[in-house]
N, C-alpha and C. Protein backbone atom coordinates (compact mmCIF):
# COMPACT_ATOMS: atom_id res chain seq x y z
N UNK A 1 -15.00 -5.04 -3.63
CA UNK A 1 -13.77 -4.40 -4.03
C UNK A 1 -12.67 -5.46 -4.10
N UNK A 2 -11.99 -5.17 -4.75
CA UNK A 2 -10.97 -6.31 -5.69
C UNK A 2 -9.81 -5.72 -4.04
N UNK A 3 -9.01 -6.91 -4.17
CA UNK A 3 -7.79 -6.40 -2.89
C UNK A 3 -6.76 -5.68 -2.79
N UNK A 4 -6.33 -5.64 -4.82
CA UNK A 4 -5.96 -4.93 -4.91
C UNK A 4 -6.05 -3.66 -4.54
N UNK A 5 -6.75 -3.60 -5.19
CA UNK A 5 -8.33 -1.84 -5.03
C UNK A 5 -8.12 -1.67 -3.60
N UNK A 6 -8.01 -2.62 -2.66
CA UNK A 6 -8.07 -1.82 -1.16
C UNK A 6 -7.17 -1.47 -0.98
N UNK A 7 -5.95 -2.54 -0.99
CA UNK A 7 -4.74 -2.02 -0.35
C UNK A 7 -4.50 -0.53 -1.30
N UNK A 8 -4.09 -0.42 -2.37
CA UNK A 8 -4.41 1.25 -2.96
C UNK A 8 -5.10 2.19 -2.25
N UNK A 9 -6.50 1.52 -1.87
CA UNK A 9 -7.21 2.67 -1.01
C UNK A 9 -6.60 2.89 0.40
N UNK A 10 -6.31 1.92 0.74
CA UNK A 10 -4.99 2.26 2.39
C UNK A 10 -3.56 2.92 2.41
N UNK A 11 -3.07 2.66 1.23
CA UNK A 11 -2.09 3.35 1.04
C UNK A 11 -2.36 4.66 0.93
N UNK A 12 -2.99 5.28 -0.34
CA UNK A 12 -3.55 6.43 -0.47
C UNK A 12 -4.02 7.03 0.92
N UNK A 13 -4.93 6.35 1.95
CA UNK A 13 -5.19 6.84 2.90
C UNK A 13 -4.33 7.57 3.79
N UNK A 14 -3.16 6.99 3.98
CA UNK A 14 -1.62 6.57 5.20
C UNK A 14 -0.80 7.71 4.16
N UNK A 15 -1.11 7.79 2.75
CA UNK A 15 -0.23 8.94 2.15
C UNK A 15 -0.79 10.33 2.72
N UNK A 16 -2.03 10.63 2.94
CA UNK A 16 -2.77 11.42 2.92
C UNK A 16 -2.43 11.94 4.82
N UNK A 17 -2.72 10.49 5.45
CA UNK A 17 -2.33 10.77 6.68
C UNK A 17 -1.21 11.39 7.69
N UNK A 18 -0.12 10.99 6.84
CA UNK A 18 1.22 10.71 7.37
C UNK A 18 1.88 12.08 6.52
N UNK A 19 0.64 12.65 5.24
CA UNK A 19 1.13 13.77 4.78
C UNK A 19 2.27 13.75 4.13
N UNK A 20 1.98 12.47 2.90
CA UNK A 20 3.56 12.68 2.08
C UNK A 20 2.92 12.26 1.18
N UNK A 21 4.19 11.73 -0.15
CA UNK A 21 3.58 11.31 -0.92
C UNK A 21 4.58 10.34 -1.49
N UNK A 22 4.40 10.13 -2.45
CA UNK A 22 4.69 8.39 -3.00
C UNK A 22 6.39 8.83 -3.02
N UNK A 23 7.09 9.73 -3.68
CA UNK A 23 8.75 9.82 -3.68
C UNK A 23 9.07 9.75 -2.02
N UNK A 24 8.60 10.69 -1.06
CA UNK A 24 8.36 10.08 0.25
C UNK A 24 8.60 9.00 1.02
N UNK A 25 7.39 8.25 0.36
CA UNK A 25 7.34 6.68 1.06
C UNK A 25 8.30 6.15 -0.01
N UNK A 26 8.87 6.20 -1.05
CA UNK A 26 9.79 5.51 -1.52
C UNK A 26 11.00 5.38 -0.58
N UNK A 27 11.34 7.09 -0.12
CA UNK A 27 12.09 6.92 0.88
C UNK A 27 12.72 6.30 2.21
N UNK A 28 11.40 6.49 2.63
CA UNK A 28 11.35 5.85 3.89
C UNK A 28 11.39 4.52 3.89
N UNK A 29 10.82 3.85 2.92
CA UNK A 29 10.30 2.07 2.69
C UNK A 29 11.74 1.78 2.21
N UNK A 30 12.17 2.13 1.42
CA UNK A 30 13.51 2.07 0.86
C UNK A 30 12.98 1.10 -0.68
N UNK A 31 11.58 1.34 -0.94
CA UNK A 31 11.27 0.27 -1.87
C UNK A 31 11.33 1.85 -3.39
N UNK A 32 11.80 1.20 -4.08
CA UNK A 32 12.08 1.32 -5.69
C UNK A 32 10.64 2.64 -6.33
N UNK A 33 10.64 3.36 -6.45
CA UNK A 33 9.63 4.06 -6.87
C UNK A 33 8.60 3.88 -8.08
N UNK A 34 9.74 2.93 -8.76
CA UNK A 34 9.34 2.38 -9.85
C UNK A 34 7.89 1.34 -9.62
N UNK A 35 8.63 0.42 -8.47
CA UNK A 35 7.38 -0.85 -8.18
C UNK A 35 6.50 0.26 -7.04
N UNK A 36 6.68 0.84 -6.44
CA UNK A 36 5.00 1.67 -5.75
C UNK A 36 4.23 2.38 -6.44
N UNK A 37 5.26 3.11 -7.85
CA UNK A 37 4.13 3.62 -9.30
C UNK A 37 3.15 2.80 -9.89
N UNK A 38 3.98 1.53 -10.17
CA UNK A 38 3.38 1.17 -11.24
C UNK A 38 2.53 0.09 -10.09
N UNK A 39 2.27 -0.44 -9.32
CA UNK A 39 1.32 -0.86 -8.42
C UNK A 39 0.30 0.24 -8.00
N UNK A 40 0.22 1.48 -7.94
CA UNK A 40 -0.31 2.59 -7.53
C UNK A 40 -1.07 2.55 -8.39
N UNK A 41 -0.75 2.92 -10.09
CA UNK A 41 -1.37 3.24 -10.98
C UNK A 41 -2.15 2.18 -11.49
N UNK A 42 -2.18 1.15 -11.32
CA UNK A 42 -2.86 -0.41 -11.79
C UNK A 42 -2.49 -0.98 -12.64
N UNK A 43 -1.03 -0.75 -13.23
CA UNK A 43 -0.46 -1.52 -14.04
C UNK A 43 0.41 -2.69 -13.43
N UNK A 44 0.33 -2.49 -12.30
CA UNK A 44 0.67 -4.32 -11.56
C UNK A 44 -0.67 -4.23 -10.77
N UNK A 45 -1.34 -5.55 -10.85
CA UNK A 45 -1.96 -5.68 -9.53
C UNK A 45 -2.01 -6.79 -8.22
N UNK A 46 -0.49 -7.14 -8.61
CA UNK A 46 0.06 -8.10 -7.10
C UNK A 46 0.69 -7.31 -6.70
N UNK A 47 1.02 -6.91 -5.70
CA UNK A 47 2.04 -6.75 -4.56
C UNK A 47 2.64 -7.62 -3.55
N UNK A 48 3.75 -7.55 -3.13
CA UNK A 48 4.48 -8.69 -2.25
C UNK A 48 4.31 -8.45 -0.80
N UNK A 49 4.35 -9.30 0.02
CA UNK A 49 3.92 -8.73 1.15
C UNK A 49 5.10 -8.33 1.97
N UNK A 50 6.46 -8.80 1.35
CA UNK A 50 7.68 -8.32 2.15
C UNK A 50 7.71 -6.94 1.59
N UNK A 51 7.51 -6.62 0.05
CA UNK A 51 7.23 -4.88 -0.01
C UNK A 51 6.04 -4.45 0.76
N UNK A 52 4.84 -4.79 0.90
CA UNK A 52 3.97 -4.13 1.24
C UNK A 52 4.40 -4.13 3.29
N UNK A 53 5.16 -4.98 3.89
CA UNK A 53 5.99 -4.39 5.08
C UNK A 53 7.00 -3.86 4.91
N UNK A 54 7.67 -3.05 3.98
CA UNK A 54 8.58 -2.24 3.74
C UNK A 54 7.95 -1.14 3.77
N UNK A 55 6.13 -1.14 3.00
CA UNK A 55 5.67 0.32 2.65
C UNK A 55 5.16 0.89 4.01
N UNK A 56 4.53 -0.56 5.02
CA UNK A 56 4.38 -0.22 6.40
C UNK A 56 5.33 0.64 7.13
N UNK A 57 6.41 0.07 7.17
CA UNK A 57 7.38 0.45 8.09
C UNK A 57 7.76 1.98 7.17
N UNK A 58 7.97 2.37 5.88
CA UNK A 58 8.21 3.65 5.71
C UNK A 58 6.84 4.40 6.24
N UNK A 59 5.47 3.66 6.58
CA UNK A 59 4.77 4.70 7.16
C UNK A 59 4.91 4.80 8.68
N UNK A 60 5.84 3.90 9.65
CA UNK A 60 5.54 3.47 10.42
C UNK A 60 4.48 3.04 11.10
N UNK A 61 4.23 2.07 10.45
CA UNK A 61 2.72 1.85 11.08
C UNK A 61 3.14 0.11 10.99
N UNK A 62 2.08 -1.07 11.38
CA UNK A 62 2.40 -2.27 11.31
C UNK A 62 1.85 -2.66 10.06
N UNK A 63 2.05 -4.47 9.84
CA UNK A 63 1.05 -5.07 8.76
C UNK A 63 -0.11 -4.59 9.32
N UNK A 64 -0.28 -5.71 10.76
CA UNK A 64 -2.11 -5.55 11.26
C UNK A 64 -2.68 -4.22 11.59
N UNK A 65 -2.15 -3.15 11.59
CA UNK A 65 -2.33 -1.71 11.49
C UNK A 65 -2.98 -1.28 10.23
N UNK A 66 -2.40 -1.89 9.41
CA UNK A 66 -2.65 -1.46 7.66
C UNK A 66 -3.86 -2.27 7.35
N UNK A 67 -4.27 -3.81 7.72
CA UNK A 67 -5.25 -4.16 7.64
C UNK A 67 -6.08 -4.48 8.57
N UNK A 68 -6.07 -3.46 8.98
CA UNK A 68 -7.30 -3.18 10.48
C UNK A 68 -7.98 -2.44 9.85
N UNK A 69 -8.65 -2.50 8.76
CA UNK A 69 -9.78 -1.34 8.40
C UNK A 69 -11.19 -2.88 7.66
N UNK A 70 -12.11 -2.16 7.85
CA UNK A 70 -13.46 -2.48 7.18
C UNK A 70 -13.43 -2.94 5.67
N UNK A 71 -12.42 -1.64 4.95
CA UNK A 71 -12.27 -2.49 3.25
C UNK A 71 -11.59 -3.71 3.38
N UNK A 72 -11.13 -4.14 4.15
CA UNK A 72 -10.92 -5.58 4.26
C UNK A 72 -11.33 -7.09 4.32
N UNK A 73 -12.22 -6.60 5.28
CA UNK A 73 -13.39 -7.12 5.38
C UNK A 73 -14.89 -7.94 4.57
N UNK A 74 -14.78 -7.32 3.25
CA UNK A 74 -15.09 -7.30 2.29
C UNK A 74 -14.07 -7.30 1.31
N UNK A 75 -13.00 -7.79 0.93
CA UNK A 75 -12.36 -7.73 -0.42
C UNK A 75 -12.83 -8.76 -1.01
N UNK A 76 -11.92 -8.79 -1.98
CA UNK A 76 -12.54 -10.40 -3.32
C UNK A 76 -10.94 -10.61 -3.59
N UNK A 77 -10.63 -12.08 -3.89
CA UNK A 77 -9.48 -11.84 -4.53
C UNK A 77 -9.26 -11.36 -5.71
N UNK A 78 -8.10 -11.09 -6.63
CA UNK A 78 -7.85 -10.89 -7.97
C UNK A 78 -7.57 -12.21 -8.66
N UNK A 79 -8.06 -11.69 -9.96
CA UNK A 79 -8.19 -12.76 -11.00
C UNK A 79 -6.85 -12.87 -12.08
């Protein structure tokens, strides 16, 4: 799985968890709805890691929280 592809699959997970959804975590993260769409949908596939601890902290959760899972473990980079 591409890393992109994971972090998507963790997010999605933590949306599912935390029981919200992407206008939600826009909220909370204070990040742009625009850049968590279009990263969501696969029309970006970098993300920054000072947004992707913005998207943490709107879930409250940590970085090493978010990549404490197994799809990690196994990613590939992107090309």
């Amino acid at each position: 799985m591409k890393l992109a592809e994971a972090i998507r699959k963790r997010i999605k997970f933590y949306l599912k968890e935390k029981n919200m959804n992407v206008w939600k975590l826009c909220k909370m993260s204070g990040i742009p709805c625009s850049t968590i769409s279009t990263f969501m949908s696969g029309k970006t596939e970098l993300v920054k890691l000072d947004t992707l601890l913005h998207i943490c902290e709107g879930f409250g959760i940590t970085l090493g929280e978010f990549f404490t899972d197994s799809t990690f473990d196994t990613a590939e980079q992107d090309n």
